[in-house]
Protein backbone atom coordinates (compact mmCIF):
# COMPACT_ATOMS: atom_id res chain seq x y z
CA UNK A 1 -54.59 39.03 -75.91
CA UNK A 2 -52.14 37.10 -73.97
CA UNK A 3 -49.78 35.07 -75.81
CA UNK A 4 -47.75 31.88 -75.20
CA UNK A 5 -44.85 33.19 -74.11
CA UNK A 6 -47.43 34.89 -71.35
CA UNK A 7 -48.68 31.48 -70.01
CA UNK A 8 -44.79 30.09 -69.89
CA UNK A 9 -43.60 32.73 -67.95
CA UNK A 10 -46.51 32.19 -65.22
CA UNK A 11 -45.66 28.26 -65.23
CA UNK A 12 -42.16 29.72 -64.71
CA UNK A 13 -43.27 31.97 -61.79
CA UNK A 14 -45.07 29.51 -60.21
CA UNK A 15 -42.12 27.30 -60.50
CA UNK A 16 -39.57 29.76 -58.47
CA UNK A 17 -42.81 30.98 -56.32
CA UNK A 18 -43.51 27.77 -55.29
CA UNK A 19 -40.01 26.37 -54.70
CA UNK A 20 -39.23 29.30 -52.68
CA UNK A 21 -41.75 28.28 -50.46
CA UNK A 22 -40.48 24.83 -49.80
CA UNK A 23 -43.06 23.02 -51.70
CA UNK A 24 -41.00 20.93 -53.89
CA UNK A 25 -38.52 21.26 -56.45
CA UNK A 26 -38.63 24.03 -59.09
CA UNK A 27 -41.78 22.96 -61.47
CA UNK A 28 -45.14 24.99 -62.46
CA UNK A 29 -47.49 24.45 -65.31
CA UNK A 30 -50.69 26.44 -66.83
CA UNK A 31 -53.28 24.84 -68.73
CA UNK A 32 -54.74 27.34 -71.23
CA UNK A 33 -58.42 27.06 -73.11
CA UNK A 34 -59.58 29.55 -75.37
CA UNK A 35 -56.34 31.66 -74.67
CA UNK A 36 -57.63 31.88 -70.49
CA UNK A 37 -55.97 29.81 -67.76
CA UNK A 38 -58.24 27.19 -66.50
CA UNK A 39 -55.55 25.73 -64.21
CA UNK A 40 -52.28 26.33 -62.37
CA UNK A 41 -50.15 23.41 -60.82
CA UNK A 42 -46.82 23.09 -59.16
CA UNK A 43 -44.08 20.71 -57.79
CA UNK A 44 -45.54 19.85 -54.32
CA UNK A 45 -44.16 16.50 -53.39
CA UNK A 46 -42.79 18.27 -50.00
CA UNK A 47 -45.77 20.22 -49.28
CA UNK A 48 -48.25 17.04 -49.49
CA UNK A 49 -45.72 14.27 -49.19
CA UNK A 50 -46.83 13.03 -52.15
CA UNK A 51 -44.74 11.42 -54.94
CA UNK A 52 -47.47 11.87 -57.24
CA UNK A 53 -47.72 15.67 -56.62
CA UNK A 54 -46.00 17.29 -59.66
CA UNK A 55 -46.77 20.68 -61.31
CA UNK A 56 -48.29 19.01 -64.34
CA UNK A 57 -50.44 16.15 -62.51
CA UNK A 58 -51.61 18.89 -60.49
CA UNK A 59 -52.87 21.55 -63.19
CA UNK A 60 -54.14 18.33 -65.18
CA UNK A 61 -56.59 17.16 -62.03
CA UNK A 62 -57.52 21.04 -61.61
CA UNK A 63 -58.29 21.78 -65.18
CA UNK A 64 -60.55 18.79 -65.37
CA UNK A 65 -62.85 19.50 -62.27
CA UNK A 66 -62.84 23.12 -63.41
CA UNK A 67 -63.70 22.31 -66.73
CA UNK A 68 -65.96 18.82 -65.75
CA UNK A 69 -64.21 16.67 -67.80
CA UNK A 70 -61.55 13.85 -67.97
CA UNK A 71 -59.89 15.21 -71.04
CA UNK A 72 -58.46 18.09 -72.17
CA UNK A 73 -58.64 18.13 -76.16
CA UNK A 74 -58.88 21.71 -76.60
CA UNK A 75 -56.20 22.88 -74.10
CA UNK A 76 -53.00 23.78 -74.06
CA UNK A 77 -50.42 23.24 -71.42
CA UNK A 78 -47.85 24.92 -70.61
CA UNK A 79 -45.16 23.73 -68.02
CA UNK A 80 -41.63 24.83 -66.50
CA UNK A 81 -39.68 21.83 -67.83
CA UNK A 82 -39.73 18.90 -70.04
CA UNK A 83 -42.10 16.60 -68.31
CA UNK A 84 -41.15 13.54 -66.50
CA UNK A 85 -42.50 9.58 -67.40
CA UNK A 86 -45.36 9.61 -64.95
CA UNK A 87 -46.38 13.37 -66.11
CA UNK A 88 -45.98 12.14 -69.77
CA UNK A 89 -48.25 9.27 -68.96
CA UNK A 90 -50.65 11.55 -67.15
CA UNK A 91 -50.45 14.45 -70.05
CA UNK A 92 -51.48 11.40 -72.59
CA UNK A 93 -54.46 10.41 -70.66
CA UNK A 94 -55.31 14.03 -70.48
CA UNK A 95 -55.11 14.15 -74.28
CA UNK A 96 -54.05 18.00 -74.50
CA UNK A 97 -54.21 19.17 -78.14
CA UNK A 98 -50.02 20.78 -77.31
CA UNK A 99 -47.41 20.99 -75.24
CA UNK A 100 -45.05 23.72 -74.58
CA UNK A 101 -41.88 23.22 -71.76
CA UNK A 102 -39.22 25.77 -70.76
CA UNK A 103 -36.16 23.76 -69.12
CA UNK A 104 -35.00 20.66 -71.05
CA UNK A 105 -35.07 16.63 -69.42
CA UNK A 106 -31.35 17.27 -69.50
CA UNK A 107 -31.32 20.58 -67.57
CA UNK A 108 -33.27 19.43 -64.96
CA UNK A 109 -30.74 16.07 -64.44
CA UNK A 110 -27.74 18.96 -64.54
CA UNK A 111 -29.92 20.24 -60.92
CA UNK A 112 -30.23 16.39 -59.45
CA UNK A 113 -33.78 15.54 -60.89
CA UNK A 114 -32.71 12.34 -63.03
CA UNK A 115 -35.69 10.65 -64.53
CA UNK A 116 -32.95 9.16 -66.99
CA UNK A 117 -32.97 5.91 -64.95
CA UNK A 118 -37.29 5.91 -65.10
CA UNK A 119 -37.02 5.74 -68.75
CA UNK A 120 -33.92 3.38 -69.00
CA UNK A 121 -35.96 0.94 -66.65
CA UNK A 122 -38.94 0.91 -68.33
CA UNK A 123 -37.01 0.09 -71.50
CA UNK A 124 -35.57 -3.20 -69.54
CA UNK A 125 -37.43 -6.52 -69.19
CA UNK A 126 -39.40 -6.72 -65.66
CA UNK A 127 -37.24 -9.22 -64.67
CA UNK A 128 -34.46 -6.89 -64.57
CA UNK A 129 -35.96 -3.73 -62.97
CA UNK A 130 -34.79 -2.58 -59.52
CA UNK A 131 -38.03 -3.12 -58.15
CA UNK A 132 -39.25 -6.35 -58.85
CA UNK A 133 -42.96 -7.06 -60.44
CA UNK A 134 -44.49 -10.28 -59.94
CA UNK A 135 -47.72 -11.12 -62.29
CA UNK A 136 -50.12 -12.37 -59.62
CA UNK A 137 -54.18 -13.77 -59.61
CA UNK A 138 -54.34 -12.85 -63.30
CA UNK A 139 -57.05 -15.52 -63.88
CA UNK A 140 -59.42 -13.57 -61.27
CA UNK A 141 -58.64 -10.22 -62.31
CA UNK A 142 -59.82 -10.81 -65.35
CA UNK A 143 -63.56 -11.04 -64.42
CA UNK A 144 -63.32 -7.24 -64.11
CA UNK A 145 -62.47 -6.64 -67.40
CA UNK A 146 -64.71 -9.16 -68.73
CA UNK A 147 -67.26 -7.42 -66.76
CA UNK A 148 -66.02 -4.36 -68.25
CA UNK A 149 -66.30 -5.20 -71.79
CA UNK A 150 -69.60 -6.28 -71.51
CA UNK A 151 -70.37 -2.84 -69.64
CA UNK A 152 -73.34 -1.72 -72.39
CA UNK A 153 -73.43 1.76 -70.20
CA UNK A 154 -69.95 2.62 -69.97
CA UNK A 155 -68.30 5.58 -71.51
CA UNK A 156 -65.23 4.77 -73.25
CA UNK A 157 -61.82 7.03 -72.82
């Protein structure tokens, strides 16, 4: 029976694999159910061109067509390093019962990936963000979730 040291060390191959082949930076993750990987992801933001295209996003969107669902309340995942604030936000929706990372937040800024000014941003009013929001046609965009709420076939998440 494989244990979870197993699954870390092939989110840590996948990382070097991966990176060696000029996909992106140095990232993999494994998504584990019922001890069996249902999902392998890694950094690919040069391969696709895609900002979005991180090791855990990936294994997260794999593991749910695999498994035909949105979340992933019995799995495990498994990933190469601390996750970032967009991965954190996408392991949340995901709803994984645990976590496991390797490298640290703060090993990965030592290598030049700082997400320390993401998180220091997003702790700052949106006035005083680099990139500027602007609230706009709130009053119409709320028919949607008017329409939303009143939705008597929807499925909640």
């Amino acid at each position: 029976m494989k244990q979870k040291e197993d699954f870390m060390r092939e989110a840590i191959r996948l990382s070097v694999e991966k990176m060696e082949e000029g996909c992106g930076g140095p990232f993999g993750c494994v998504i584990v159910s019922n001890g069996e990987i249902v999902a392998r992801g890694y950094n690919n933001v040069l391969g696709s061109n895609d900002p979005t295209a991180h090791a855990e996003v990936e294994a997260i969107r794999k593991a749910c067509t695999s498994l035909g669902t949105h979340q992933l309340n019995d799995c495990e995942l498994y990933t190469s390093c601390e996750p970032c604030p967009m991965c954190i936000g996408a392991i949340y929706w995901a709803r994984p019962k645990k976590v496991y990372y390797a490298n640290s937040r703060e090993d990965a800024e030592r290598i030049g990936f700082d997400d320390k000014f993401i998180y220091q941003e997003l702790d700052k009013p949106k006035a005083e963000r680099r990139i500027p929001m602007e609230q706009l046609l709130a009053d119409e965009a709320k028919e949607a979730f008017e329409k939303w709420v009143a939705k008597e076939d929807k499925t909640s998440y």
